[in-house]
PDB file of N, CA and C in Angstrom:
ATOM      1  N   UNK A   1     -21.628   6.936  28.691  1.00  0.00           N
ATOM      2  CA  UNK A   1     -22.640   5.927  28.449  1.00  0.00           C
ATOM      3  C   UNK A   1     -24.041   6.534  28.533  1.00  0.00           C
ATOM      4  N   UNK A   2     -24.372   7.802  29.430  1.00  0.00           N
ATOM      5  CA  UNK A   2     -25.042   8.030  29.473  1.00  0.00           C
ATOM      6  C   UNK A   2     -25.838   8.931  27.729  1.00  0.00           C
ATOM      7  N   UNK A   3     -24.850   9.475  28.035  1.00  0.00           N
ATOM      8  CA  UNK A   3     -25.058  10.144  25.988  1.00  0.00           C
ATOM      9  C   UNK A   3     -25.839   8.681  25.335  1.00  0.00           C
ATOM     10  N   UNK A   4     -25.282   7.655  24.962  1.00  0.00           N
ATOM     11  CA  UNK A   4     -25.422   7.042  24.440  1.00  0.00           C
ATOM     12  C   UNK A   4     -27.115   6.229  24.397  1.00  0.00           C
ATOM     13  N   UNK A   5     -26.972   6.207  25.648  1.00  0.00           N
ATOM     14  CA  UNK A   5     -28.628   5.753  25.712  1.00  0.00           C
ATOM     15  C   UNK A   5     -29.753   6.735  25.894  1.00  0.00           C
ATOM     16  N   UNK A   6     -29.300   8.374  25.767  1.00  0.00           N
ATOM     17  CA  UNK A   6     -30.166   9.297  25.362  1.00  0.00           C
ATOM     18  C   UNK A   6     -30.303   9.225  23.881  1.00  0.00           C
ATOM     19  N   UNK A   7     -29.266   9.166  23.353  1.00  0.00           N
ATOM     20  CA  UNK A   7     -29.551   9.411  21.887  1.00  0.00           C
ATOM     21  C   UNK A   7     -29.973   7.582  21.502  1.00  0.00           C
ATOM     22  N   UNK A   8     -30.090   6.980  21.986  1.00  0.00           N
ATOM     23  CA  UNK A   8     -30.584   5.566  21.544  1.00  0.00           C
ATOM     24  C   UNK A   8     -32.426   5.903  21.952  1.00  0.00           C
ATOM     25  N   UNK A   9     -32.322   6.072  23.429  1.00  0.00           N
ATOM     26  CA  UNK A   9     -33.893   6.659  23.360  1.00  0.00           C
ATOM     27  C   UNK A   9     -34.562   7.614  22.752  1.00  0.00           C
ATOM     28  N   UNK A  10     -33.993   8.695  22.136  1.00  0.00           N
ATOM     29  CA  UNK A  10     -34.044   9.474  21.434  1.00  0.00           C
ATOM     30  C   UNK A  10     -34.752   8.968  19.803  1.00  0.00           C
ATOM     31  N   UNK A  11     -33.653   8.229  19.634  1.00  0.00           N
ATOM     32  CA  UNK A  11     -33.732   7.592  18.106  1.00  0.00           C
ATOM     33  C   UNK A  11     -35.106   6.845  17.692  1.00  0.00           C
ATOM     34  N   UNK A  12     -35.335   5.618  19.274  1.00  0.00           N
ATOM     35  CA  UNK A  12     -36.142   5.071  19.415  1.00  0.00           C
ATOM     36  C   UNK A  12     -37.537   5.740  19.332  1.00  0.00           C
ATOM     37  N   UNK A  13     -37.312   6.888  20.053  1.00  0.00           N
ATOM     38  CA  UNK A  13     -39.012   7.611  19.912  1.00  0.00           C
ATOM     39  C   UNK A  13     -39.234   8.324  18.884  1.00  0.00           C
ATOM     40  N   UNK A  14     -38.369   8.590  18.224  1.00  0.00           N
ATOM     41  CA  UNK A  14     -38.286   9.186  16.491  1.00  0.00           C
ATOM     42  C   UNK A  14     -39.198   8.025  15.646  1.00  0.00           C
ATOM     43  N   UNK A  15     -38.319   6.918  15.786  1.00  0.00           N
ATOM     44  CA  UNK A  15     -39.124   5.441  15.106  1.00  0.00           C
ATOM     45  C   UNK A  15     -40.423   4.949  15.535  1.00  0.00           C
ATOM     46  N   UNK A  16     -40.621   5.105  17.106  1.00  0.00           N
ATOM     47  CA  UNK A  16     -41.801   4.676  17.349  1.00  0.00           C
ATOM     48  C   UNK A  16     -42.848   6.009  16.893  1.00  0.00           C
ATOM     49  N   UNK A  17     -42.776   7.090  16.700  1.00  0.00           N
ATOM     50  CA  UNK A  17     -43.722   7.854  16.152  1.00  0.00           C
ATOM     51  C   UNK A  17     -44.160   7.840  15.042  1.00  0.00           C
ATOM     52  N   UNK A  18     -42.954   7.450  13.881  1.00  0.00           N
ATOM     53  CA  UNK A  18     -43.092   7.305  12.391  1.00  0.00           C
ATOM     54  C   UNK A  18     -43.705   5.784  11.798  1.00  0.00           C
ATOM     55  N   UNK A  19     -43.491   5.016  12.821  1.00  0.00           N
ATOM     56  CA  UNK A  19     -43.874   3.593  12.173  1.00  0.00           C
ATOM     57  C   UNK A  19     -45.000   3.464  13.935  1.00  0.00           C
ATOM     58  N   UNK A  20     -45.646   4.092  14.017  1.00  0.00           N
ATOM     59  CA  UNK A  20     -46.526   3.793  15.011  1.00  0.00           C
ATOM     60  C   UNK A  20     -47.922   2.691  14.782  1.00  0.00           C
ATOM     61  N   UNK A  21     -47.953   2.450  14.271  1.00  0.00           N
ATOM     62  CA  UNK A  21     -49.208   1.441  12.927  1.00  0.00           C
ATOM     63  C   UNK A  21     -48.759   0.142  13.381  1.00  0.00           C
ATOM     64  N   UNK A  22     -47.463   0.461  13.482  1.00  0.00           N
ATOM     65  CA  UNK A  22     -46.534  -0.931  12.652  1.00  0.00           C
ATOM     66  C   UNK A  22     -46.093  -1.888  13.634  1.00  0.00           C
ATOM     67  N   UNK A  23     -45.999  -1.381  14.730  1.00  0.00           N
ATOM     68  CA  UNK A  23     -45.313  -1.938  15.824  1.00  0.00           C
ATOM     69  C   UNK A  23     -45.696  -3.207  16.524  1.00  0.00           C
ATOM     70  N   UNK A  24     -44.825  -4.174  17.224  1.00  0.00           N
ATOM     71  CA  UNK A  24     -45.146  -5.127  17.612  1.00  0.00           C
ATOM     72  C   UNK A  24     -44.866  -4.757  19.309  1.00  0.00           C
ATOM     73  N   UNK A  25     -45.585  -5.517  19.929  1.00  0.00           N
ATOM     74  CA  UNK A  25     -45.247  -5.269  21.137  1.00  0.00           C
ATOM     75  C   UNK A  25     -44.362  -5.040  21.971  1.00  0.00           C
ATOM     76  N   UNK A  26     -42.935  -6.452  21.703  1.00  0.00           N
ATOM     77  CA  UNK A  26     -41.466  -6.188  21.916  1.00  0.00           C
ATOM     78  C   UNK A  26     -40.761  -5.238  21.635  1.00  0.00           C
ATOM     79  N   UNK A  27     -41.205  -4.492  20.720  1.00  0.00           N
ATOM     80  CA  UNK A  27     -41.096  -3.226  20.195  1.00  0.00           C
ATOM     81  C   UNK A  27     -41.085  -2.013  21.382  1.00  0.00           C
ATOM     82  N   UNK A  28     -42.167  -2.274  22.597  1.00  0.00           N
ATOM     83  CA  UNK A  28     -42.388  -1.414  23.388  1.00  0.00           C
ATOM     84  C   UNK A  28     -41.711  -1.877  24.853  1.00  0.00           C
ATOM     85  N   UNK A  29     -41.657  -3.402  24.860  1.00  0.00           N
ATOM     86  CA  UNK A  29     -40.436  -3.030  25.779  1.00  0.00           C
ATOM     87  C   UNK A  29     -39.187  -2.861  25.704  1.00  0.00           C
ATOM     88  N   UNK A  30     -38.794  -2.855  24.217  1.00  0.00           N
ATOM     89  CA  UNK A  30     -37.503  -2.820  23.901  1.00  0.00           C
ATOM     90  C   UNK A  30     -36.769  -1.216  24.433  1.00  0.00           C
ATOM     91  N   UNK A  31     -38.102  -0.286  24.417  1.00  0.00           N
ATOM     92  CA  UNK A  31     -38.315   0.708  24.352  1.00  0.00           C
ATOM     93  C   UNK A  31     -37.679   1.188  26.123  1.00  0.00           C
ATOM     94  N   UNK A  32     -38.601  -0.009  26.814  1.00  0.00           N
ATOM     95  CA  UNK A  32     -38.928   0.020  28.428  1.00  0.00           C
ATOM     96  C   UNK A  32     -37.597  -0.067  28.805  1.00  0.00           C
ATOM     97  N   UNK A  33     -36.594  -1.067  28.304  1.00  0.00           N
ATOM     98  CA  UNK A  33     -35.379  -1.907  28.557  1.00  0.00           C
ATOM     99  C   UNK A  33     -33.972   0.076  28.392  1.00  0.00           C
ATOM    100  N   UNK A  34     -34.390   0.451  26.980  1.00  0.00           N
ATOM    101  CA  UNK A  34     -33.487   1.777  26.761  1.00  0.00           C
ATOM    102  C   UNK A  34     -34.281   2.554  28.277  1.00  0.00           C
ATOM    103  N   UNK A  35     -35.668   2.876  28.118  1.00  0.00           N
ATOM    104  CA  UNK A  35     -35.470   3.683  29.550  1.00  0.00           C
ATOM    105  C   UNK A  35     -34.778   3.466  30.724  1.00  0.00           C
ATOM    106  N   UNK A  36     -34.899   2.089  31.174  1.00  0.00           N
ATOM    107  CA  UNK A  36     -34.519   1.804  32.405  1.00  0.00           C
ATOM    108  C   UNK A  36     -32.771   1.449  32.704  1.00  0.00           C
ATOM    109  N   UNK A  37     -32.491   1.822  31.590  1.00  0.00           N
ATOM    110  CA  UNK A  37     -31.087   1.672  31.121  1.00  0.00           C
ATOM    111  C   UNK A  37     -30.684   3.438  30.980  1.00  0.00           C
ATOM    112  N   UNK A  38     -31.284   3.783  30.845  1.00  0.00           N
ATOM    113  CA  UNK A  38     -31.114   5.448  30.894  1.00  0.00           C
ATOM    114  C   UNK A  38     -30.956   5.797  32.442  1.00  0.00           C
ATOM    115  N   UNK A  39     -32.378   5.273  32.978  1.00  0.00           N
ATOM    116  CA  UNK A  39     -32.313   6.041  34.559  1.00  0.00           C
ATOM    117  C   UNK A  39     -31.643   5.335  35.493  1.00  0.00           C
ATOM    118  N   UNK A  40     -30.817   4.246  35.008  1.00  0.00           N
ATOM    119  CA  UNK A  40     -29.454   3.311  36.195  1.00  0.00           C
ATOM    120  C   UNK A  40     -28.503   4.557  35.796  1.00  0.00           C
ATOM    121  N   UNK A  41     -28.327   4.555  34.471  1.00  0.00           N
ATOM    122  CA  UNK A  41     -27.087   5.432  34.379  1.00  0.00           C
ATOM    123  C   UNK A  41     -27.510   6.878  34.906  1.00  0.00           C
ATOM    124  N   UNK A  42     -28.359   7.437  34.928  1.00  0.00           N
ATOM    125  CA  UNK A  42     -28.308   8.704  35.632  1.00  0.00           C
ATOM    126  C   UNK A  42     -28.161   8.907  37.090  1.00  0.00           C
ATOM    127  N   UNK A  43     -28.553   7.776  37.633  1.00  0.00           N
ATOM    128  CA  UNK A  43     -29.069   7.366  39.151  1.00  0.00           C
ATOM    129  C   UNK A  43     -26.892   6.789  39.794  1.00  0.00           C
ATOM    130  N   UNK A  44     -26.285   6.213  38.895  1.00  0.00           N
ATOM    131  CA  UNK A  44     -24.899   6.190  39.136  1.00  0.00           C
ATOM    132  C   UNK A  44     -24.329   7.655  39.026  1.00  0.00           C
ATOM    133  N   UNK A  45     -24.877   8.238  37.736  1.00  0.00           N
ATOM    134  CA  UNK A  45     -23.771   9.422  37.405  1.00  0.00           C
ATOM    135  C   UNK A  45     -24.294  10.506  38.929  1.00  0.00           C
ATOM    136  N   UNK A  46     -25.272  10.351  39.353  1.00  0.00           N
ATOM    137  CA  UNK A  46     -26.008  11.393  40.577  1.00  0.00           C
ATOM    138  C   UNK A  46     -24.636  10.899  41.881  1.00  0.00           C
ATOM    139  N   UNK A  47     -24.968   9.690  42.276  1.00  0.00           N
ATOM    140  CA  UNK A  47     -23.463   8.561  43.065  1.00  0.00           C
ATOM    141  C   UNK A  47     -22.365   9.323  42.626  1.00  0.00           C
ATOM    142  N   UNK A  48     -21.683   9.171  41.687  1.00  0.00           N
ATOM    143  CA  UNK A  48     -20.676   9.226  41.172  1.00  0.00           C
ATOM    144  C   UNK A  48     -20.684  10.945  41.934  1.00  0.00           C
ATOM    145  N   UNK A  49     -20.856  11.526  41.693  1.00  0.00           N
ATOM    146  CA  UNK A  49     -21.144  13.304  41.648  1.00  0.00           C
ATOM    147  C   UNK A  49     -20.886  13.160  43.629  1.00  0.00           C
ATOM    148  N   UNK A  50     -21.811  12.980  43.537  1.00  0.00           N
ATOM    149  CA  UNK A  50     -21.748  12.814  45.339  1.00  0.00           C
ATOM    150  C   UNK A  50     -20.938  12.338  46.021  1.00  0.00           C
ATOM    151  N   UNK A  51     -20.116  11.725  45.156  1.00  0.00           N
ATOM    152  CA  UNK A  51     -18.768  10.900  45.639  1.00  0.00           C
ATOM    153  C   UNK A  51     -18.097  12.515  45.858  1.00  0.00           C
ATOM    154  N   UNK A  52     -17.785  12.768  44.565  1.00  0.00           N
ATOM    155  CA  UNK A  52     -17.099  13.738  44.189  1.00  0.00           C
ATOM    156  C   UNK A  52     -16.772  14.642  45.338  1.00  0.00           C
ATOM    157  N   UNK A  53     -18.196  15.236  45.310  1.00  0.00           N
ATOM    158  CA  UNK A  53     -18.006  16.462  45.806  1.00  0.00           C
ATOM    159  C   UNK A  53     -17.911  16.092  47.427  1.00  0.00           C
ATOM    160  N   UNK A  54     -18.357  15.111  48.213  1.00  0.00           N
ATOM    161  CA  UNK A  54     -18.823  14.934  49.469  1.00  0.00           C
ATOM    162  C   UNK A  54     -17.006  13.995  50.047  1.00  0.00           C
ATOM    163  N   UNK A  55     -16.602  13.133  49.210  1.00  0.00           N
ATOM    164  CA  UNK A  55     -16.016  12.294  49.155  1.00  0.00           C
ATOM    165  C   UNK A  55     -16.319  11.057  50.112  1.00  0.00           C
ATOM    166  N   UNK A  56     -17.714  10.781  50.249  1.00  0.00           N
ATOM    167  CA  UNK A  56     -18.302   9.400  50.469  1.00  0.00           C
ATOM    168  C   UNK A  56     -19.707   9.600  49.754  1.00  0.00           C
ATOM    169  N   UNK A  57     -19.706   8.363  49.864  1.00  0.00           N
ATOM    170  CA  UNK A  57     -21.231   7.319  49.475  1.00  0.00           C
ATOM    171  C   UNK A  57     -22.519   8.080  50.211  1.00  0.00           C
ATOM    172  N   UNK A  58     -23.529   8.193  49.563  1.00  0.00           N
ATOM    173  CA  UNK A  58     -24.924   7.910  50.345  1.00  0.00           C
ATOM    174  C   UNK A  58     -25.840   6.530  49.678  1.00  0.00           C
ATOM    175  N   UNK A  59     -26.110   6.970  51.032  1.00  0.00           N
ATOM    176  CA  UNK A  59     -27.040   5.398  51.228  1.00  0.00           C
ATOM    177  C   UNK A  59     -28.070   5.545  50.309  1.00  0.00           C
ATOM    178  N   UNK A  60     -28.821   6.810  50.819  1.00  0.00           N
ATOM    179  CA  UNK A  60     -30.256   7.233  50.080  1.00  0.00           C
ATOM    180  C   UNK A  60     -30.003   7.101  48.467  1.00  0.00           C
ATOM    181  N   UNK A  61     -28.685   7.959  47.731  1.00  0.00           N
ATOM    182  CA  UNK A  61     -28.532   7.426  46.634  1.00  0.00           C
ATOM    183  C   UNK A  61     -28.170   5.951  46.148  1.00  0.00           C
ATOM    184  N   UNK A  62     -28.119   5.025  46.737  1.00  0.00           N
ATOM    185  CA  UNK A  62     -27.678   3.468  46.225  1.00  0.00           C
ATOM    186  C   UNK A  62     -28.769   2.726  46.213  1.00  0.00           C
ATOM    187  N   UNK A  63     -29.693   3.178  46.852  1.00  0.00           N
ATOM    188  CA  UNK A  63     -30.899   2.309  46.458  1.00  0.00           C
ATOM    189  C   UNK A  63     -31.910   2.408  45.839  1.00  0.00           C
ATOM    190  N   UNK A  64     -31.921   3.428  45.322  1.00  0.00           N
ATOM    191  CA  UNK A  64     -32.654   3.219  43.948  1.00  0.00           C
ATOM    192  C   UNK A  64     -32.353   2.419  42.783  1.00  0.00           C
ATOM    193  N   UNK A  65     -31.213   2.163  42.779  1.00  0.00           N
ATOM    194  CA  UNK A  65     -30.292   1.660  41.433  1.00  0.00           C
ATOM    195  C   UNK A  65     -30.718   0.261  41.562  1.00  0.00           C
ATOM    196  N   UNK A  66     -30.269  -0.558  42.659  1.00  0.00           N
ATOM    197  CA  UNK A  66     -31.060  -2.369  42.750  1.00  0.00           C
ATOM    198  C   UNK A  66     -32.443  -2.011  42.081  1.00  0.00           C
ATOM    199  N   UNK A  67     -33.560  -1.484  42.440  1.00  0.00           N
ATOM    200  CA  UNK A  67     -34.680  -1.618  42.362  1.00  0.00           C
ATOM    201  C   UNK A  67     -34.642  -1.285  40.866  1.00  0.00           C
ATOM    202  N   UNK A  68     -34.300  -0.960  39.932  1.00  0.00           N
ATOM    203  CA  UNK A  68     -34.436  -0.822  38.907  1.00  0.00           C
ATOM    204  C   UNK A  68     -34.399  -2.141  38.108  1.00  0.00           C
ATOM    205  N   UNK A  69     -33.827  -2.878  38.759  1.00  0.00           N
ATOM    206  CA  UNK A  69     -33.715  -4.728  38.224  1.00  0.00           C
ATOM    207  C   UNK A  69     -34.684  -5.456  38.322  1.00  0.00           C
TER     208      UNK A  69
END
C-alpha cells in the first residue's frame, strides 16, 4: 500500500506542476489527504518492522499514527 500512495503522490506532483495555473484549491488538499496517507503508512510499516525484529510493540512508535487524524 505503501508503493501505491508513493506513486499516487508522485503522479499528483507531476500534475500539479504541469497544470499549476489551473488549479483549484481542493486540488491542494487532495494533495494534503495523499501525503498524510503516505506518512500513516510509513509510520505502520516502521511498527510493523519493530514488531519484527524486537517481537513487541513500542509505545513511542504508536503515537504518532492517531495524531495524523
Amino acid at each position: 500500500m505503501t508503493i501505491v500512495y508513493v506513486l499516487f503522490g508522485f503522479t499528483w506532483l507531476l500534475l500539479l506542476a504541469c497544470y499549476w495555473r489551473d488549479l483549484l484549491r481542493i486540488q491542494y488538499y487532495m494533495g494534503l489527504v495523499i501525503l498524510l496517507g503516505l506518512l500513516e503508512k510509513v509510520f505502520y510499516y516502521s511498527e510493523y518492522e519493530h514488531v519484527d525484529k524486537n517481537g513487541e510493540t513500542s509505545k513511542s512508535k504508536q503515537l504518532p499514527i492517531p495524531l495524523l487524524y
